[in-house]
PDB file of N, CA and C in Angstrom:
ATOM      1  N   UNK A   1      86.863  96.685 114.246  1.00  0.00           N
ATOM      2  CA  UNK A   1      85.742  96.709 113.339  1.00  0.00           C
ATOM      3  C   UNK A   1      84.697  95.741 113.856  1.00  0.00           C
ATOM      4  N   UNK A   2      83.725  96.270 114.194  1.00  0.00           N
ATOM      5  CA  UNK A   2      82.605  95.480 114.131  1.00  0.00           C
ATOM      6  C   UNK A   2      81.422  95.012 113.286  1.00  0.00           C
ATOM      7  N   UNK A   3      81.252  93.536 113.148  1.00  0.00           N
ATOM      8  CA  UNK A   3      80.545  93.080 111.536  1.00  0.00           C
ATOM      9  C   UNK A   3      79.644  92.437 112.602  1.00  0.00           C
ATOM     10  N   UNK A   4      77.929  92.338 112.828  1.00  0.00           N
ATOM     11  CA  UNK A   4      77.329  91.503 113.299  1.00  0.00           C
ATOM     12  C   UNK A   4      76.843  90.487 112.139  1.00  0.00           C
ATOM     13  N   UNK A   5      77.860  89.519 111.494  1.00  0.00           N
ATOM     14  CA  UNK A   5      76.918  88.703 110.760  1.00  0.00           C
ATOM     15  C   UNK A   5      76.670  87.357 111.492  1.00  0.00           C
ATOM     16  N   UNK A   6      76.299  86.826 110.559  1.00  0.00           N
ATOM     17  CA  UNK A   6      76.233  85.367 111.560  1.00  0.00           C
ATOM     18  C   UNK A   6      77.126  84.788 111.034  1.00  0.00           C
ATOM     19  N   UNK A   7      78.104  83.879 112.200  1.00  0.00           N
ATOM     20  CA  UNK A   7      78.741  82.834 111.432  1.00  0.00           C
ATOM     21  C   UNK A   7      80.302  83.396 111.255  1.00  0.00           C
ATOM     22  N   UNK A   8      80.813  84.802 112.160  1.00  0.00           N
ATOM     23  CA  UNK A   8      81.577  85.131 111.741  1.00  0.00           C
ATOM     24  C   UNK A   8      81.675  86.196 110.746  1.00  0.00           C
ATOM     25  N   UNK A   9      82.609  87.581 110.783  1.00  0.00           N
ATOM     26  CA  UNK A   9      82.981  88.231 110.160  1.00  0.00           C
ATOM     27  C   UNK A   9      83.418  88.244 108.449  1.00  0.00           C
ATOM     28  N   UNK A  10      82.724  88.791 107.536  1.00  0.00           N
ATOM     29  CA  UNK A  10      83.259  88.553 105.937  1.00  0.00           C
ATOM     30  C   UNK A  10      84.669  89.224 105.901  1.00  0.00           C
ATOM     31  N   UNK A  11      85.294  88.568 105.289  1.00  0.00           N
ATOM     32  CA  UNK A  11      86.493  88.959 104.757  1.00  0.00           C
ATOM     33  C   UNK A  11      86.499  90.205 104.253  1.00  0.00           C
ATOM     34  N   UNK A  12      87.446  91.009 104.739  1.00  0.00           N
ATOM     35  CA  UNK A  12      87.943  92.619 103.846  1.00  0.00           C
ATOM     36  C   UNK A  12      88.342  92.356 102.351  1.00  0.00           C
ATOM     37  N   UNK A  13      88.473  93.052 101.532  1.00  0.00           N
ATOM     38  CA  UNK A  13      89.053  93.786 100.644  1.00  0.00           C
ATOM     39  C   UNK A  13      90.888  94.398 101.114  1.00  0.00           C
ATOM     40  N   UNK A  14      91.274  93.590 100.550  1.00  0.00           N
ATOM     41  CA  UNK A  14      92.212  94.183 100.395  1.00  0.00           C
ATOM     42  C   UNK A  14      92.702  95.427  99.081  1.00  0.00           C
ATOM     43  N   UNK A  15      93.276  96.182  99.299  1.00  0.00           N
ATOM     44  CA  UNK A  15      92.933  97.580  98.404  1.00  0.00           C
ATOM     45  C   UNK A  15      94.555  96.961  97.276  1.00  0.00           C
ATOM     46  N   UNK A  16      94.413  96.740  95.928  1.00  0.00           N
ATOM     47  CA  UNK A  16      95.367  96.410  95.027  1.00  0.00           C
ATOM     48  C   UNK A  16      96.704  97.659  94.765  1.00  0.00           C
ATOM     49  N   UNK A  17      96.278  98.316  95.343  1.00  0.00           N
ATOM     50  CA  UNK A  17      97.483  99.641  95.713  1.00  0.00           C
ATOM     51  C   UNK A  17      97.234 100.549  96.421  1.00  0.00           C
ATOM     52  N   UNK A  18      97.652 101.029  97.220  1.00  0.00           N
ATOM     53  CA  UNK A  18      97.727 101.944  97.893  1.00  0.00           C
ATOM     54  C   UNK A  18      98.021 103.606  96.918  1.00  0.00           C
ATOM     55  N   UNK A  19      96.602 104.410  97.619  1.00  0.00           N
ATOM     56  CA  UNK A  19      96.850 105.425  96.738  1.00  0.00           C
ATOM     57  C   UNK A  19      98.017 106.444  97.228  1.00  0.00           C
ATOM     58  N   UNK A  20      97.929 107.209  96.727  1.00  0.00           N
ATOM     59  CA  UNK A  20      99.144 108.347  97.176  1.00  0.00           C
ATOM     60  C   UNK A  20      98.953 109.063  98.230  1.00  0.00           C
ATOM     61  N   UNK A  21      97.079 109.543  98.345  1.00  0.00           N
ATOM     62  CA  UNK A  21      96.851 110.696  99.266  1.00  0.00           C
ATOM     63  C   UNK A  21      95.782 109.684  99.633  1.00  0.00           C
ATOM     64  N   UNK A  22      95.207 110.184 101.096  1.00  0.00           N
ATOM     65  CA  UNK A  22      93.994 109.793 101.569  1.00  0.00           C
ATOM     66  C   UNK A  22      93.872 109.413 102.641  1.00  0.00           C
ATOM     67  N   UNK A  23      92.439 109.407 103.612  1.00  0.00           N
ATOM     68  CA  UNK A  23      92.369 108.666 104.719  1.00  0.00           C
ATOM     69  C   UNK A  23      92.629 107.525 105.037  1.00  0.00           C
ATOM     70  N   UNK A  24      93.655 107.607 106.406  1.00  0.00           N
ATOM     71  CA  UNK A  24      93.929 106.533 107.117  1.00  0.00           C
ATOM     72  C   UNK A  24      93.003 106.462 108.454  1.00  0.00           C
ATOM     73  N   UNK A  25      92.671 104.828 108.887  1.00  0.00           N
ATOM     74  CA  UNK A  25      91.922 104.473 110.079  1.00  0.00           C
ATOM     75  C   UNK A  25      92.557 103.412 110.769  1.00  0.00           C
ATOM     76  N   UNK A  26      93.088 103.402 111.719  1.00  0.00           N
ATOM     77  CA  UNK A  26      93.691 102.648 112.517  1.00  0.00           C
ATOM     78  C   UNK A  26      92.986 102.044 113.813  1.00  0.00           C
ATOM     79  N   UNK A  27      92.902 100.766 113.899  1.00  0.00           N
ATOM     80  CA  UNK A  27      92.287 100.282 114.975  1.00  0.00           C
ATOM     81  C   UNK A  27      93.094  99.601 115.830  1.00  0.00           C
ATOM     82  N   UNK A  28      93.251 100.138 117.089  1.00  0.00           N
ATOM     83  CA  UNK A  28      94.337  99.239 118.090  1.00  0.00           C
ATOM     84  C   UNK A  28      94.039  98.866 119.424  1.00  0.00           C
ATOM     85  N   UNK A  29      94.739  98.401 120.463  1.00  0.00           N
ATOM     86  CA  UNK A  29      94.009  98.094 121.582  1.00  0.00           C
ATOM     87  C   UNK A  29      95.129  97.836 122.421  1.00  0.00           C
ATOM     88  N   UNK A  30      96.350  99.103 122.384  1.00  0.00           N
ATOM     89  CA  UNK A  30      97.118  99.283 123.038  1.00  0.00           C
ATOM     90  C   UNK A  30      96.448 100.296 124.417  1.00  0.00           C
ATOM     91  N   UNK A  31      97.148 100.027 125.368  1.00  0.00           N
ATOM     92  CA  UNK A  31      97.018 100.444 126.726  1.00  0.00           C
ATOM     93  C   UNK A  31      97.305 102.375 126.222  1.00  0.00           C
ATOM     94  N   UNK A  32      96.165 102.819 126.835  1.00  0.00           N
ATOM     95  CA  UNK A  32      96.114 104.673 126.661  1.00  0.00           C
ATOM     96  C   UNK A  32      96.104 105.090 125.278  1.00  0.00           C
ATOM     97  N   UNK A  33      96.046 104.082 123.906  1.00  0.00           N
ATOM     98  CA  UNK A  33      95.676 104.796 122.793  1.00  0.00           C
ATOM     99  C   UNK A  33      94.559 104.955 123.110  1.00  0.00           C
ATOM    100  N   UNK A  34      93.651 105.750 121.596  1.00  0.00           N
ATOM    101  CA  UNK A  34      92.686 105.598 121.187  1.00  0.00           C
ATOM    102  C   UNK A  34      92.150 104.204 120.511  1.00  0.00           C
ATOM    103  N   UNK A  35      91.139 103.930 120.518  1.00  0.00           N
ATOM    104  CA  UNK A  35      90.558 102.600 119.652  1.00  0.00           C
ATOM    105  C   UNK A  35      90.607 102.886 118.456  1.00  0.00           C
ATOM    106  N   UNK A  36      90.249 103.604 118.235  1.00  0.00           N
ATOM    107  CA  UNK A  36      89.976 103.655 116.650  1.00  0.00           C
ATOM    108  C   UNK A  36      90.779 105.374 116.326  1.00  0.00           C
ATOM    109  N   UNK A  37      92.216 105.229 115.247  1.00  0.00           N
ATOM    110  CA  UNK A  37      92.732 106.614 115.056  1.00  0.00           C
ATOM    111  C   UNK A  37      92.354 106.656 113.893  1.00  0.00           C
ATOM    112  N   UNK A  38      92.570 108.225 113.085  1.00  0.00           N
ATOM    113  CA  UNK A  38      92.517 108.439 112.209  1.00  0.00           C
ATOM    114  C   UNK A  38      93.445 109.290 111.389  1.00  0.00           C
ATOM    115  N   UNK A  39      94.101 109.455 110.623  1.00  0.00           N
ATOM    116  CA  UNK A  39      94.936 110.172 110.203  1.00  0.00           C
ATOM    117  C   UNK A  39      95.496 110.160 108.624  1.00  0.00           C
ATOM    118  N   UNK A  40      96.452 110.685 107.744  1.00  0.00           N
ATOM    119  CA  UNK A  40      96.298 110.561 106.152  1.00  0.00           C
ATOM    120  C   UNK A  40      97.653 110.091 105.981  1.00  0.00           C
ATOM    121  N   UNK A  41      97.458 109.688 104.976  1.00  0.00           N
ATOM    122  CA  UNK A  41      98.488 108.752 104.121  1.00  0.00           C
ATOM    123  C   UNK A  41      99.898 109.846 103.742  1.00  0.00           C
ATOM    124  N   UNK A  42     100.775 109.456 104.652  1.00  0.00           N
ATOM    125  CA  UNK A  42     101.994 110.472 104.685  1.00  0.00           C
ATOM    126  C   UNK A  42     102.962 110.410 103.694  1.00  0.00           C
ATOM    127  N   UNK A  43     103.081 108.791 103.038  1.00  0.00           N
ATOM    128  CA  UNK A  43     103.879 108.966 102.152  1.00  0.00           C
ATOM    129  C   UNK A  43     103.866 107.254 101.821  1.00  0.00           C
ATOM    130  N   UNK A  44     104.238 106.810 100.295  1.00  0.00           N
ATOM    131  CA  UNK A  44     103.838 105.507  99.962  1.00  0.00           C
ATOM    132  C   UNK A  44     104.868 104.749  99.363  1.00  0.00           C
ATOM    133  N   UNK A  45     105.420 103.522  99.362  1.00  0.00           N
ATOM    134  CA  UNK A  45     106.596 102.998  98.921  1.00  0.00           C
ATOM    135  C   UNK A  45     106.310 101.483  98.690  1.00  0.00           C
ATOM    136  N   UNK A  46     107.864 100.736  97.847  1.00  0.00           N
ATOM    137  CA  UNK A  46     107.053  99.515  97.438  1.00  0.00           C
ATOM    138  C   UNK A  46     108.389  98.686  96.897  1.00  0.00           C
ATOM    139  N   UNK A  47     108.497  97.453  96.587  1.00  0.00           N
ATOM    140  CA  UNK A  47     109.278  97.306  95.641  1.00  0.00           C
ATOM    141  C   UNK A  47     109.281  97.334  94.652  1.00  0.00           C
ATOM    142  N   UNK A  48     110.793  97.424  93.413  1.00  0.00           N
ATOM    143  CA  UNK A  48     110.529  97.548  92.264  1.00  0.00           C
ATOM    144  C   UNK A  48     110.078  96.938  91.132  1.00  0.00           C
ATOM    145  N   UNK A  49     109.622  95.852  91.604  1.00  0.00           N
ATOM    146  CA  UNK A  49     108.989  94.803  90.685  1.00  0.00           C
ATOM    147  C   UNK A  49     107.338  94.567  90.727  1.00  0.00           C
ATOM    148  N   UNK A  50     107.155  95.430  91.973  1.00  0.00           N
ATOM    149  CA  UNK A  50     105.451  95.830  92.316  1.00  0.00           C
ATOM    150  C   UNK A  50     104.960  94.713  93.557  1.00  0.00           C
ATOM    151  N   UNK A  51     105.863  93.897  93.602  1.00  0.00           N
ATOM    152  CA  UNK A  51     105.529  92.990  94.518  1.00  0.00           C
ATOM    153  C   UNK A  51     104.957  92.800  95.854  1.00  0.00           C
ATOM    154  N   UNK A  52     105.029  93.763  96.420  1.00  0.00           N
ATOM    155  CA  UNK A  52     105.279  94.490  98.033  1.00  0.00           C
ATOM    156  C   UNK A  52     105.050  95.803  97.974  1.00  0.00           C
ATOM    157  N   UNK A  53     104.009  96.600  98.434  1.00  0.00           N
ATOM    158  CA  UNK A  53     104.144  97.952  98.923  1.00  0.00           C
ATOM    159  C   UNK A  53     103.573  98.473 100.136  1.00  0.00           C
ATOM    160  N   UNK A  54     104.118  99.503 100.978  1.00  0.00           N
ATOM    161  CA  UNK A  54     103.495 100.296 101.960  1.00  0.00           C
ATOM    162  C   UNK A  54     103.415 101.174 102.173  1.00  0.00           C
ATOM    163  N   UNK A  55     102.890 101.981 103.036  1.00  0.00           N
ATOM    164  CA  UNK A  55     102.609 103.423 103.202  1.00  0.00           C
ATOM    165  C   UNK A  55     102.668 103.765 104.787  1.00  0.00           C
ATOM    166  N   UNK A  56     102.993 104.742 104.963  1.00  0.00           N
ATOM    167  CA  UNK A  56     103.447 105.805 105.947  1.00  0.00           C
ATOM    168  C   UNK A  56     102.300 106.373 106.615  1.00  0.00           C
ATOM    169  N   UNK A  57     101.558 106.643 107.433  1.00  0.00           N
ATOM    170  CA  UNK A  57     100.403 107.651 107.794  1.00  0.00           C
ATOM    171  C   UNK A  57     100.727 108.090 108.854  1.00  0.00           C
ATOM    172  N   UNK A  58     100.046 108.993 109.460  1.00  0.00           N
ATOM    173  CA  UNK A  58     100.147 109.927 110.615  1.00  0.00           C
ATOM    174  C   UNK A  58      98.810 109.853 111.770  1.00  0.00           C
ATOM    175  N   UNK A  59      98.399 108.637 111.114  1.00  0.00           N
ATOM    176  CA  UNK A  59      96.989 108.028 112.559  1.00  0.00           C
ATOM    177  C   UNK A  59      98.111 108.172 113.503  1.00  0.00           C
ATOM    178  N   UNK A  60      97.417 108.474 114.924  1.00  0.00           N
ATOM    179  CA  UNK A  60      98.106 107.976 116.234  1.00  0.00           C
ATOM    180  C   UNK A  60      98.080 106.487 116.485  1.00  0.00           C
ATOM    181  N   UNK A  61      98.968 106.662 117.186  1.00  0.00           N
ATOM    182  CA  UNK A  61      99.413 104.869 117.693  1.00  0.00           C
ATOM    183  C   UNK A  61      99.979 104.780 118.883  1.00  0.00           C
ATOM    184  N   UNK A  62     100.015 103.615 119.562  1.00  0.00           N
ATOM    185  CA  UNK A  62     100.662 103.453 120.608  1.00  0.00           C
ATOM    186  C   UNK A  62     101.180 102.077 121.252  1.00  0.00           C
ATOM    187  N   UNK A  63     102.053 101.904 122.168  1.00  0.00           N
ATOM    188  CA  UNK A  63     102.366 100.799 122.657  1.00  0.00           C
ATOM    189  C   UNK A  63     101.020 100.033 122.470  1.00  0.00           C
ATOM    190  N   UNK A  64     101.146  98.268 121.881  1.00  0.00           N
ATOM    191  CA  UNK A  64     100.303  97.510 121.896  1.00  0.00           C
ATOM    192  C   UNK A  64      99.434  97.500 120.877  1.00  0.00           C
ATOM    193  N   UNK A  65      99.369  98.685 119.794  1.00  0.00           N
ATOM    194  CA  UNK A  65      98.847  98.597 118.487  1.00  0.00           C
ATOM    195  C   UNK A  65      98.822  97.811 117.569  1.00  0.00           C
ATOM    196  N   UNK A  66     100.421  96.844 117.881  1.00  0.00           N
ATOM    197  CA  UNK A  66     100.575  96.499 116.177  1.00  0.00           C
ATOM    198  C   UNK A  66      99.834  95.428 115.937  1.00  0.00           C
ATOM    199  N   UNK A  67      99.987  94.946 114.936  1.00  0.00           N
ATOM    200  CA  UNK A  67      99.140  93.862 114.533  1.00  0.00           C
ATOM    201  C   UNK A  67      97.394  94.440 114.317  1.00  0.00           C
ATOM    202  N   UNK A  68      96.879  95.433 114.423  1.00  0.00           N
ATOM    203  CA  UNK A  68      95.878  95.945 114.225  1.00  0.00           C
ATOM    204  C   UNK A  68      95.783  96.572 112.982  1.00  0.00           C
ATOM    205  N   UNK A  69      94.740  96.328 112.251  1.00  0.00           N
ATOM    206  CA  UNK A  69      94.768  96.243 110.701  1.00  0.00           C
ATOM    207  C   UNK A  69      94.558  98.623 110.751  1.00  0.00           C
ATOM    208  N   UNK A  70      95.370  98.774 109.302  1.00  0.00           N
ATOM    209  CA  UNK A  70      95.237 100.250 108.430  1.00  0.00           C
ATOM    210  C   UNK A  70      94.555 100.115 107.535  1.00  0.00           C
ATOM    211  N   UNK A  71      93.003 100.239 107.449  1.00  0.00           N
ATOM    212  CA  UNK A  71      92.804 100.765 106.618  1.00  0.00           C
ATOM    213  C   UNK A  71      92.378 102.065 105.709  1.00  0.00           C
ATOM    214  N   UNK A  72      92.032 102.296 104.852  1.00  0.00           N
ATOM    215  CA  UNK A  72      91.548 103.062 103.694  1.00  0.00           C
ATOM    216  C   UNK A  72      90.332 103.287 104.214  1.00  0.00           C
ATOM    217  N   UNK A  73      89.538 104.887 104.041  1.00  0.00           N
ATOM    218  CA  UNK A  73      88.671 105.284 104.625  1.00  0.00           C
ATOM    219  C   UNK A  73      87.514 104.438 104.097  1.00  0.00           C
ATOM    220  N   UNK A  74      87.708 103.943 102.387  1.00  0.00           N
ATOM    221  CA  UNK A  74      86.489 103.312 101.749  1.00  0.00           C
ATOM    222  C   UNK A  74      86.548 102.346 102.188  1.00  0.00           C
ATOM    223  N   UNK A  75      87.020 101.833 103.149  1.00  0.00           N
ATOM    224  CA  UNK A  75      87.048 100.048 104.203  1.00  0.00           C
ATOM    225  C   UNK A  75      88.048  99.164 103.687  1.00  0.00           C
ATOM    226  N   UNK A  76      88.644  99.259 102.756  1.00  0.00           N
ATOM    227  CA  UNK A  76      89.739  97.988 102.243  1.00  0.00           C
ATOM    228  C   UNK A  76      91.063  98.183 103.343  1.00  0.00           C
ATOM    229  N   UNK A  77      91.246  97.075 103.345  1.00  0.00           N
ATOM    230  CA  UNK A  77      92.908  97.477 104.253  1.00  0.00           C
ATOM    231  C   UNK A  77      93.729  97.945 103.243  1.00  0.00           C
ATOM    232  N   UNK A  78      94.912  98.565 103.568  1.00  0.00           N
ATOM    233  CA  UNK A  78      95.931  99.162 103.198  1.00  0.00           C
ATOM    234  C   UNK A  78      96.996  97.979 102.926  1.00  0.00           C
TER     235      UNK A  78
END
């Protein structure tokens, strides 16, 4: 993601749940991915006390991705 502000990048949004359906955007900077994937929210899970949840998508990925933020097409991370 690129932010030209000054002074450093503003903080994301983090998204307070993950919806059920919807665009996924993946940004990585593994060797022979793509930079930027895209793909939908495959399936969503969590614990039972609400504490923790994640979701499944079908962006491409590749060696050297991880740590590269998922988010939600409306810009919040996942």
């Amino acid at each position: 993601v690129y932010a030209p502000v000054p002074g450093g990048s503003p903080a994301f949004t983090v998204a307070e749940r993950v919806p059920e359906r919807g665009r996924v955007l993946c940004r990585g900077s593994g060797i022979g991915s793509p930079p930027l994937g895209a793909g939908e929210i495959a399936s969503v899970g969590g614990t039972t006390d609400g504490s923790e949840g994640w979701f499944e998508h079908s962006a491409p990925l590749g060696p050297g991705d991880s740590g590269g933020p998922a988010m939600l097409a409306d810009g919040r991370l996942g």
